[in-house]
Each structure stands twice: as structure tokens, then as C-alpha cells.
N, C-alpha and C. Protein backbone atom coordinates (compact mmCIF):
# COMPACT_ATOMS: atom_id res chain seq x y z
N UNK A 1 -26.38 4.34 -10.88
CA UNK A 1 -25.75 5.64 -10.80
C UNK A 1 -24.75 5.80 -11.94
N UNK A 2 -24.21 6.98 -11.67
CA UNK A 2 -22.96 6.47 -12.47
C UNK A 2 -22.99 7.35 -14.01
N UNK A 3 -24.51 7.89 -13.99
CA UNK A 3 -24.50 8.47 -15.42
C UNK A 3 -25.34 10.04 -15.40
N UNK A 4 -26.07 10.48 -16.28
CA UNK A 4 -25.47 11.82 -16.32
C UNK A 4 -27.75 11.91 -15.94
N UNK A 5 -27.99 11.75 -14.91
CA UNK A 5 -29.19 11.68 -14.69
C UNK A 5 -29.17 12.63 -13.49
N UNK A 6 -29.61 13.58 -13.15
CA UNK A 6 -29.57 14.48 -12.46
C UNK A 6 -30.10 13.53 -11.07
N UNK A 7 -31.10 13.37 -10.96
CA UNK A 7 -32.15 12.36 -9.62
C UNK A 7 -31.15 11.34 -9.07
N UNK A 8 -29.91 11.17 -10.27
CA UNK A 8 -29.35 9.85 -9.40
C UNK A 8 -29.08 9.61 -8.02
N UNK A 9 -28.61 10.79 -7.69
CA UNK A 9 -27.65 11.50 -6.41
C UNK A 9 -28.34 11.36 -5.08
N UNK A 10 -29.81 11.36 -5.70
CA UNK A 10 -30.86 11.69 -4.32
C UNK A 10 -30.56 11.23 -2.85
N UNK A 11 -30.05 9.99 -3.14
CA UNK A 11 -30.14 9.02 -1.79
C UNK A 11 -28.44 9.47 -1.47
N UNK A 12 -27.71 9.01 -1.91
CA UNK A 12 -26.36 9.91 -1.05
C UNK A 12 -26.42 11.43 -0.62
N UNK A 13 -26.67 12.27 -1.92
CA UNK A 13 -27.31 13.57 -1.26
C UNK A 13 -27.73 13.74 -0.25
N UNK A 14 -28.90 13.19 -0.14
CA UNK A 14 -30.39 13.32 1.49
C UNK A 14 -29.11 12.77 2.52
N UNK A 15 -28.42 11.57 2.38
CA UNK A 15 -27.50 11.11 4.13
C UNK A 15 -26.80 12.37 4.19
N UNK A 16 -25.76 12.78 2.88
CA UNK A 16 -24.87 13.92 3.52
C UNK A 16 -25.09 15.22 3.70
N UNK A 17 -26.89 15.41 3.34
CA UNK A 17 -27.30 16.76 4.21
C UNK A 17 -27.67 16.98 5.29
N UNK A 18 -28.07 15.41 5.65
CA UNK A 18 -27.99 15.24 7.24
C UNK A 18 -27.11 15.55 8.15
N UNK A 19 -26.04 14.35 7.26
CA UNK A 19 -24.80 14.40 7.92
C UNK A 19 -24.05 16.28 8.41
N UNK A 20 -24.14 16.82 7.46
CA UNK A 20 -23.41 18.28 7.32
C UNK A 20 -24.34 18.89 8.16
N UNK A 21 -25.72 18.92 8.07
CA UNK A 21 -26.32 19.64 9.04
C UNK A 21 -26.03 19.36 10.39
N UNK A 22 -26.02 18.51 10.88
CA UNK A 22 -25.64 17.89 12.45
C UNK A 22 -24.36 18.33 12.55
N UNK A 23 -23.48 18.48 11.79
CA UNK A 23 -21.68 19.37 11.74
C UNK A 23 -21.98 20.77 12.32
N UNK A 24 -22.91 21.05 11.67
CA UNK A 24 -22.95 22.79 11.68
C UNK A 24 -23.65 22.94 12.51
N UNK A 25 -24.25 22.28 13.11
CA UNK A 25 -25.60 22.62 14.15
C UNK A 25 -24.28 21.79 15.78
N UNK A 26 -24.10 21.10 15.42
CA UNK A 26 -23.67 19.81 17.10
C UNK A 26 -24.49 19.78 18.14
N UNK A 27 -25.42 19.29 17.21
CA UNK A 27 -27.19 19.50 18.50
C UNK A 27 -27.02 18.13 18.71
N UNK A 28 -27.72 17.63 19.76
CA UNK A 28 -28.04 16.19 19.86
C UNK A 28 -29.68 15.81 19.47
N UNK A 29 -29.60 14.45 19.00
CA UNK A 29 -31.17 14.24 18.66
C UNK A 29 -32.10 13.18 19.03
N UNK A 30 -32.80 12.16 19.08
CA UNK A 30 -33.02 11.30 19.92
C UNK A 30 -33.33 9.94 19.16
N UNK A 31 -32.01 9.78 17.87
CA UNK A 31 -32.57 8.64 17.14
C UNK A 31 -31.73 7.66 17.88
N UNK A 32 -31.83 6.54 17.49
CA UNK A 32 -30.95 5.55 18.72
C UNK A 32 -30.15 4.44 17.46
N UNK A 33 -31.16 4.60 16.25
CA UNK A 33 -29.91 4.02 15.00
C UNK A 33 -28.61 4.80 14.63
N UNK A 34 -27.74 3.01 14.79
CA UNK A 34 -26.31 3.52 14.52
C UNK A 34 -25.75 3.73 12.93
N UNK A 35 -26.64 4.52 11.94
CA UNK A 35 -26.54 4.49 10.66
C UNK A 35 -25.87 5.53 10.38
N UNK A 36 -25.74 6.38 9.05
CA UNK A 36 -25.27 7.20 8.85
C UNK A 36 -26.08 8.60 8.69
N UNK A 37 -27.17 8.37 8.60
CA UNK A 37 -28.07 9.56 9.17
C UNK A 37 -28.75 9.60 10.17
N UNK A 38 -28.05 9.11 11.77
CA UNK A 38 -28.30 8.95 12.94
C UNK A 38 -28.74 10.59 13.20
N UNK A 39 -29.28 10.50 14.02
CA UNK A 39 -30.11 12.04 14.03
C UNK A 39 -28.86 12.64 15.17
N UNK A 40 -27.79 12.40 15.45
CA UNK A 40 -27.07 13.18 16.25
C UNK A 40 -25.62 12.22 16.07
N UNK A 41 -24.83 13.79 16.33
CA UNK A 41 -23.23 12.99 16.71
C UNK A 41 -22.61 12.70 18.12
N UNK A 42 -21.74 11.46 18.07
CA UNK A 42 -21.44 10.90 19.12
C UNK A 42 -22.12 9.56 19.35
N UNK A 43 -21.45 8.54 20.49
CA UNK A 43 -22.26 7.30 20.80
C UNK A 43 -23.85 7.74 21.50
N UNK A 44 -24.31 8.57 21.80
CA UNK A 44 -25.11 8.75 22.48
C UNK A 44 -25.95 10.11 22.09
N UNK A 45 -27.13 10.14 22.73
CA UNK A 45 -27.35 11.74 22.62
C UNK A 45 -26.86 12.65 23.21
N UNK A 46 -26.53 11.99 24.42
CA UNK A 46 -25.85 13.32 25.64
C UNK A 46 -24.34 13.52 25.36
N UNK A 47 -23.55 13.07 24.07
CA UNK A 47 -23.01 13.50 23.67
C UNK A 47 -22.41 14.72 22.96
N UNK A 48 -21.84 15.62 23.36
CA UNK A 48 -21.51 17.11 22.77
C UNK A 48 -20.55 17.29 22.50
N UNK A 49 -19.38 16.80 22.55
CA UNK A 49 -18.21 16.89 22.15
C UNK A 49 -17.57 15.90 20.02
N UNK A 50 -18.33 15.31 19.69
CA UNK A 50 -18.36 15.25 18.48
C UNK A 50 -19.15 16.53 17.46
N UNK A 51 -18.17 16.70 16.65
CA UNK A 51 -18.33 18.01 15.80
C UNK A 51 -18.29 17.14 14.27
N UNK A 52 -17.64 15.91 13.80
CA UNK A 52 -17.63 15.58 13.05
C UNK A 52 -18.42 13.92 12.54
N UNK A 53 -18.83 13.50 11.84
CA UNK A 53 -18.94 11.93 11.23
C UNK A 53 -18.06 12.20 10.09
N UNK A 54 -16.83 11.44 10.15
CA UNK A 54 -15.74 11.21 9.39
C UNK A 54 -16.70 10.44 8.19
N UNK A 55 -16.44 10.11 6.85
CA UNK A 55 -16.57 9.27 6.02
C UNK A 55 -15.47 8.97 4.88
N UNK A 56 -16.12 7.74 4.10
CA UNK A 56 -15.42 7.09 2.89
C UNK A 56 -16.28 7.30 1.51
N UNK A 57 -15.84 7.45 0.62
CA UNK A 57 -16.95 7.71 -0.56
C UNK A 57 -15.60 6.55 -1.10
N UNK A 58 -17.13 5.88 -2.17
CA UNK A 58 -16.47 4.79 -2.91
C UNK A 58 -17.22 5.28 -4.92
N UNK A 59 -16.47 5.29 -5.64
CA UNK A 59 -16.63 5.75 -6.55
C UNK A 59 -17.41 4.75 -7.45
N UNK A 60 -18.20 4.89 -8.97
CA UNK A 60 -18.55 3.51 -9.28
C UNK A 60 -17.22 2.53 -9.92
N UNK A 61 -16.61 3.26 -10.45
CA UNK A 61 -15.36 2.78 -11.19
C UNK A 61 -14.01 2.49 -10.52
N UNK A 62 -14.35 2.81 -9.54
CA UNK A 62 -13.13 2.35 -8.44
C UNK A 62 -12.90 1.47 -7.87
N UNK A 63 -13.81 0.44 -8.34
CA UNK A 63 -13.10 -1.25 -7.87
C UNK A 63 -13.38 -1.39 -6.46
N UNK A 64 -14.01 -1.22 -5.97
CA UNK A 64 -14.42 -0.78 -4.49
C UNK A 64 -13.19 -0.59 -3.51
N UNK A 65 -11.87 0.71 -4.28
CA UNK A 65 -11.36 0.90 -3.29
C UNK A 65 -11.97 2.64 -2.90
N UNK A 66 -11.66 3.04 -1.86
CA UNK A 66 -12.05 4.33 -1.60
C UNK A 66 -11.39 5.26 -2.21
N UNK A 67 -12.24 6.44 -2.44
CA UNK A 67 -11.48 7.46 -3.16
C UNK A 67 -10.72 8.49 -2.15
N UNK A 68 -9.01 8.99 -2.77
CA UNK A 68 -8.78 9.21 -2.47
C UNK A 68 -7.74 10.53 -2.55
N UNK A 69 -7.78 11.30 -1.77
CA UNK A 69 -7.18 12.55 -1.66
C UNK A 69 -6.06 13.22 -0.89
N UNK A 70 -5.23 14.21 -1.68
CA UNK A 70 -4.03 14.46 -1.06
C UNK A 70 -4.32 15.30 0.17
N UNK A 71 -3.28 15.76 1.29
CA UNK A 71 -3.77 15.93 2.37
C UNK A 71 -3.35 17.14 2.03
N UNK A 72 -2.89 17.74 1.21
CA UNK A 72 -2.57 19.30 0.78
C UNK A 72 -2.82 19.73 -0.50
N UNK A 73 -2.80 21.06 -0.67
CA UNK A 73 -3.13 21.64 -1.60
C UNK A 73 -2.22 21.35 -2.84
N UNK A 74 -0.93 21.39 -3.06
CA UNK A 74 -0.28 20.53 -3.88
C UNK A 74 -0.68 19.25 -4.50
N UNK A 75 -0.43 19.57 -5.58
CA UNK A 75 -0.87 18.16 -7.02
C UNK A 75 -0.31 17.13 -6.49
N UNK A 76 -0.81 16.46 -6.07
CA UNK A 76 -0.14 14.95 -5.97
C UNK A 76 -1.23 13.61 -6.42
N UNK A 77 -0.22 12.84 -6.97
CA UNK A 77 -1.04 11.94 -7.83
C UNK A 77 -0.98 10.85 -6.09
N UNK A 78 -2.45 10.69 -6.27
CA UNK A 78 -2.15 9.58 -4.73
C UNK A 78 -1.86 8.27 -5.00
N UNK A 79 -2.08 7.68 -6.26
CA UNK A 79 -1.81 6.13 -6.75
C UNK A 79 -0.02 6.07 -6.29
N UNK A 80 0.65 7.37 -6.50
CA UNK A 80 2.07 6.90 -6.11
C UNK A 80 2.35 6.33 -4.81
N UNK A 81 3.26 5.49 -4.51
CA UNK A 81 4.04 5.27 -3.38
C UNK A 81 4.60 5.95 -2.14
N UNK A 82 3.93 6.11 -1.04
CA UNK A 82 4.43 7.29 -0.37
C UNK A 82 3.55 8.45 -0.24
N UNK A 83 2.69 8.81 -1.48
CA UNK A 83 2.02 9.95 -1.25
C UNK A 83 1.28 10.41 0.09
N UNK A 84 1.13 11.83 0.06
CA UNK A 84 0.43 11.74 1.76
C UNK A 84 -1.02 12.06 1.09
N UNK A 85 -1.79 11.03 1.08
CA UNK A 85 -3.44 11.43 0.54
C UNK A 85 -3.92 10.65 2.15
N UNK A 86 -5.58 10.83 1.37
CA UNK A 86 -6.26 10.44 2.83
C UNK A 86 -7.86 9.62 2.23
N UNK A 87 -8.30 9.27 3.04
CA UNK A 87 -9.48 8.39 1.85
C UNK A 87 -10.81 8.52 3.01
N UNK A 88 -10.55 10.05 3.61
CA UNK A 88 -11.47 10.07 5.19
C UNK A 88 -11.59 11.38 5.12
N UNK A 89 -13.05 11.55 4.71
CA UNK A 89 -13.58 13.64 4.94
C UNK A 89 -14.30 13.21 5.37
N UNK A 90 -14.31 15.10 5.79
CA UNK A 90 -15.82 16.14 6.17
C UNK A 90 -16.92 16.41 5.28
N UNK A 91 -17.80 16.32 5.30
CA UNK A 91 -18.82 16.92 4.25
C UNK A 91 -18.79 18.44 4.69
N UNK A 92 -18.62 19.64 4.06
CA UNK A 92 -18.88 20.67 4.34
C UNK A 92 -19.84 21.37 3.74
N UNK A 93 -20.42 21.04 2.98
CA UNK A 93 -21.54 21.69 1.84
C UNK A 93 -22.34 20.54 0.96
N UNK A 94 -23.57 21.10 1.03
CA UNK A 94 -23.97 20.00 -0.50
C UNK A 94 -24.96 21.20 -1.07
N UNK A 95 -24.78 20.71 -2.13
CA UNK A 95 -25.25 21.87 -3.13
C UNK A 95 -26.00 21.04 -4.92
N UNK A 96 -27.30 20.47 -4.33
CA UNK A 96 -28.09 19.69 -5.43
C UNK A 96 -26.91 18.23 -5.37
N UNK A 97 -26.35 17.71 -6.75
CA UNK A 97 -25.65 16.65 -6.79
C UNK A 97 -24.45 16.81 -6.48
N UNK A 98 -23.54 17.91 -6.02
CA UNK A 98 -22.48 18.67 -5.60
C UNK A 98 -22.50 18.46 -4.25
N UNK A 99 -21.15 18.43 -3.84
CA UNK A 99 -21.10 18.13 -2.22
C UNK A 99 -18.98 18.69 -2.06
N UNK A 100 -18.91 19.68 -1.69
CA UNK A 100 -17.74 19.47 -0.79
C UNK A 100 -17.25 19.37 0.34
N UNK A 101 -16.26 18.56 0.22
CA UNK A 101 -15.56 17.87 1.21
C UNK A 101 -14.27 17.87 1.69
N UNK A 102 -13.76 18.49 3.18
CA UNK A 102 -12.86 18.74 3.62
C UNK A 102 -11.86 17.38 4.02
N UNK A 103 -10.74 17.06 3.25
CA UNK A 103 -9.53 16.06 3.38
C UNK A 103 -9.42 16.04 4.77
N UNK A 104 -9.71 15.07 5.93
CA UNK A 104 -9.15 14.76 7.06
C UNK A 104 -7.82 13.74 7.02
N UNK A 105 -6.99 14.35 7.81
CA UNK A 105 -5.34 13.72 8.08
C UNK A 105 -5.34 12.43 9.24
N UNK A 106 -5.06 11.52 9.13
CA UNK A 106 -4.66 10.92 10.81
C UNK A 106 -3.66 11.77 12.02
N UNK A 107 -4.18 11.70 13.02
CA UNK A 107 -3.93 12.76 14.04
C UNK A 107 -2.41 12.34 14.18
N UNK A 108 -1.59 13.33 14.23
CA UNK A 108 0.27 12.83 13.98
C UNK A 108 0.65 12.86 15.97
N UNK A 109 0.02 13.01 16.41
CA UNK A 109 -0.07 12.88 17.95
C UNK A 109 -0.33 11.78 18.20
N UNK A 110 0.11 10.67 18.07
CA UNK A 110 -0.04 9.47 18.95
C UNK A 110 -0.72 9.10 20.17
N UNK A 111 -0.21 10.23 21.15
CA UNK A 111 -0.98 9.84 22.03
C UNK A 111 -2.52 10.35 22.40
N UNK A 112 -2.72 11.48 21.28
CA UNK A 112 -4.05 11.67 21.21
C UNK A 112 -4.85 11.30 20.44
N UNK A 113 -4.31 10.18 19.80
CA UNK A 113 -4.80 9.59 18.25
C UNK A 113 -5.86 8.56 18.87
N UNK A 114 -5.86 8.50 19.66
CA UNK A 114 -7.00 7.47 20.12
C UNK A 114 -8.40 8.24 20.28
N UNK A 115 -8.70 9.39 20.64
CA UNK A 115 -9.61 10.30 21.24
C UNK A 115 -9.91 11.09 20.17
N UNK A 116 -9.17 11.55 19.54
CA UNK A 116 -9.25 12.08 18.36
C UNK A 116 -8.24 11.71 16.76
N UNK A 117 -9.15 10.77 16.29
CA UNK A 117 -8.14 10.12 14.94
C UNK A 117 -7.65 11.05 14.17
N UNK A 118 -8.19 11.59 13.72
CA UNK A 118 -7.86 12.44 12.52
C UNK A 118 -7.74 14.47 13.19
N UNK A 119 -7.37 15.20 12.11
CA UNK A 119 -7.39 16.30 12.23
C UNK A 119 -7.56 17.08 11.23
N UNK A 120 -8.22 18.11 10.83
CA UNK A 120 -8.58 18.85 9.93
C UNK A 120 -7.59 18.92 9.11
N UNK A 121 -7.34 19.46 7.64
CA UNK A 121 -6.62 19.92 6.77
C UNK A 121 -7.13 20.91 5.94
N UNK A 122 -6.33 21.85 5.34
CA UNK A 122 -6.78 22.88 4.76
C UNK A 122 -6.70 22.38 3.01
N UNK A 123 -7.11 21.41 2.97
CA UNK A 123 -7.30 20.28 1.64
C UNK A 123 -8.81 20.49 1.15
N UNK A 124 -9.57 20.89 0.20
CA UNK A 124 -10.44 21.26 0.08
C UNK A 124 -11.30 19.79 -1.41
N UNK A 125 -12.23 19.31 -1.75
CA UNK A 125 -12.43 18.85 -3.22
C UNK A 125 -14.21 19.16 -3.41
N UNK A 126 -14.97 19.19 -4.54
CA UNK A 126 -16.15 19.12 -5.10
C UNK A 126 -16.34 18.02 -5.83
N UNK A 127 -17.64 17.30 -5.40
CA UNK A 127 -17.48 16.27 -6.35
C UNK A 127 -18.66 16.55 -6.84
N UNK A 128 -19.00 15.52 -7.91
CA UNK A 128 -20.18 15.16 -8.42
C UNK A 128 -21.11 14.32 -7.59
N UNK A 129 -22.19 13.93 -6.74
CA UNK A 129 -22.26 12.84 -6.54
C UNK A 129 -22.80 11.62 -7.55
N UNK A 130 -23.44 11.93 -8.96
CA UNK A 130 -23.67 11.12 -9.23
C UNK A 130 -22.72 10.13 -9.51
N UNK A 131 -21.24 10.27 -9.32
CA UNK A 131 -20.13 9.57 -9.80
C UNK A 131 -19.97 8.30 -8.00
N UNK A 132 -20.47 8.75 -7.27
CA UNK A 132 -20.33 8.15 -5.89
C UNK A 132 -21.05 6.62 -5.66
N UNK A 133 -20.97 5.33 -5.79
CA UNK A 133 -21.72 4.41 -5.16
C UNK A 133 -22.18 4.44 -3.68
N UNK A 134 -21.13 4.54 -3.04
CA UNK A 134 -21.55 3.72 -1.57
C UNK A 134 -20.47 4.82 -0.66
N UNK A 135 -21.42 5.31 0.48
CA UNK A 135 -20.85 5.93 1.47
C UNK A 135 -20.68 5.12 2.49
N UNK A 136 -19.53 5.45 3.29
CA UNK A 136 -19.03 4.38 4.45
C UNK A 136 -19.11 5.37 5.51
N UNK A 137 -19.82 5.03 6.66
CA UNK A 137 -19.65 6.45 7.53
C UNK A 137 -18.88 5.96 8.53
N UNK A 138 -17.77 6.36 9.66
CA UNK A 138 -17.08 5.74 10.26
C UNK A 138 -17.56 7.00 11.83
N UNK A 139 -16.45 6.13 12.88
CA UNK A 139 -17.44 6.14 14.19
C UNK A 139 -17.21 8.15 14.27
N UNK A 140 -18.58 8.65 15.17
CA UNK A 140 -18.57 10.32 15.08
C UNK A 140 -17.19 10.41 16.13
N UNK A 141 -16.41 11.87 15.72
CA UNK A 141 -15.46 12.34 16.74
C UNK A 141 -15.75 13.64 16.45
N UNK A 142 -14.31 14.31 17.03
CA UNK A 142 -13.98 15.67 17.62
C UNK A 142 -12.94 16.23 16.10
N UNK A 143 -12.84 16.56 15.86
CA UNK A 143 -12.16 17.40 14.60
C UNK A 143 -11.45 18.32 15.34
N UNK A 144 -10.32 19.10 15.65
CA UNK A 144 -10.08 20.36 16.34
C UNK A 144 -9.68 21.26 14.85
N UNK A 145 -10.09 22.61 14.87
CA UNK A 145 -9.50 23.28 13.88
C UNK A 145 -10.82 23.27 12.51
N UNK A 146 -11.99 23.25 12.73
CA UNK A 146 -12.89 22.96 11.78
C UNK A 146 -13.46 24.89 12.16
């Protein structure tokens, strides 16, 4: 990957149009692999209350740390100390090697942080995917505010 070949993208592309379609749809489906293009969200099929599969995108040049983003619309460099970035979206679109992705926050509710980790942000980015190695998909939840 990694270079300016249009086809590169194919295989991250195809998971996160899955992935985004099952967002927009919250159908259940009857695959029983726990991968990242599991044919439905949630542990189960009879699951309906997951709206999201959170993920990690790992860049090629990024040393295999995750890439990462501020949790607001404000410039912030996230390498600083302190910054509030996040290294955990939504796929909301893919569009050929293009894909954007909505910045998810950790849920500042404690005591609902177990049930629901994270929470939407009005943090928006476009990437390239051919610039993407390796997607990490982490367990499906509930998003409120999507």
C-alpha cells in the first residue's frame, strides 16, 4: 500500500463498506464470525441495540501507533501533551479510496462508560485509504447522538 495506485485500497475499502452499511441499516444478519465484516452489529444476531463498530486505522508510516484525531473541530496538534484527540471512529461514508470518519470521545459518564464507551463528536476527517495499513475493529456498541 502506501502509494499512489488507485486498487490499493480495495481490501480496507470492501470491510468499511460493510462496516458503514450495517451503521446505516442496524439490521441483524446471520454470520457467526467475530471479524470485522461480521454480517451484523452486536455479540449476537438478536442484537439491536448496537448502531456502531468503533475502529482503529493504523497508517503505513506510523510505526504501528494508531492514527489519531482531535475530538473537536479546533486545530490541535495531537502529538502534544494533554491534547484531547481520540484514535477510535465511525466510518460514515466511503467514497472509492475515500472514507470519512466521525472522531468518537470516551463516554465522560463513568457510570455509563461501561455500556456505552464512547460518544459521538461533532469531529469530522477524510482520508485517503491508500495511506491506511491495518484496521483494528473493536467490540460493536451503542453510539447515542449519531
Amino acid at each position: 500500500m502506501c502509494n499512489n495506485n488507485n486498487d490499493d485500497c480495495k481490501c480496507i475499502s470492501e470491510i468499511l463498506t460493510v462496516i458503514c452499511i450495517l451503521q446505516q441499516n442496524a439490521t441483524c444478519g446471520d454470520s457467526c464470525l467475530d471479524s470485522c465484516d461480521r454480517g451484523f452489529l452486536g455479540n449476537t444476531t438478536t442484537c439491536l441495540i448496537c448502531n456502531t463498530r468503533p475502529i482503529m486505522l493504523y497508517t503505513c508510516c506510523g510505526n504501528g501507533v494508531p492514527w489519531s484525531m482531535p475530538i473537536t473541530k479546533e486545530a490541535i496538534d495531537c502529538t502534544e501533551v494533554g491534547a484531547t484527540c481520540s484514535n477510535v471512529f465511525r466510518v460514515e461514508k466511503i467514497d472509492g479510496c475515500c472514507a470519512t470518519f466521525r472522531v468518537l470521545a470516551p463516554n465522560p459518564d463513568t457510570a455509563e462508560a461501561a455500556a456505552i464507551p464512547y460518544v459521538a463528536t461533532n469531529s469530522f476527517f477524510t482520508m485517503n485509504l491508500n495511506c491506511v495499513c491495518c484496521l483494528r475493529c473493536l467490540n460493536d456498541t451503542a453510539v447515542e447522538c449519531i
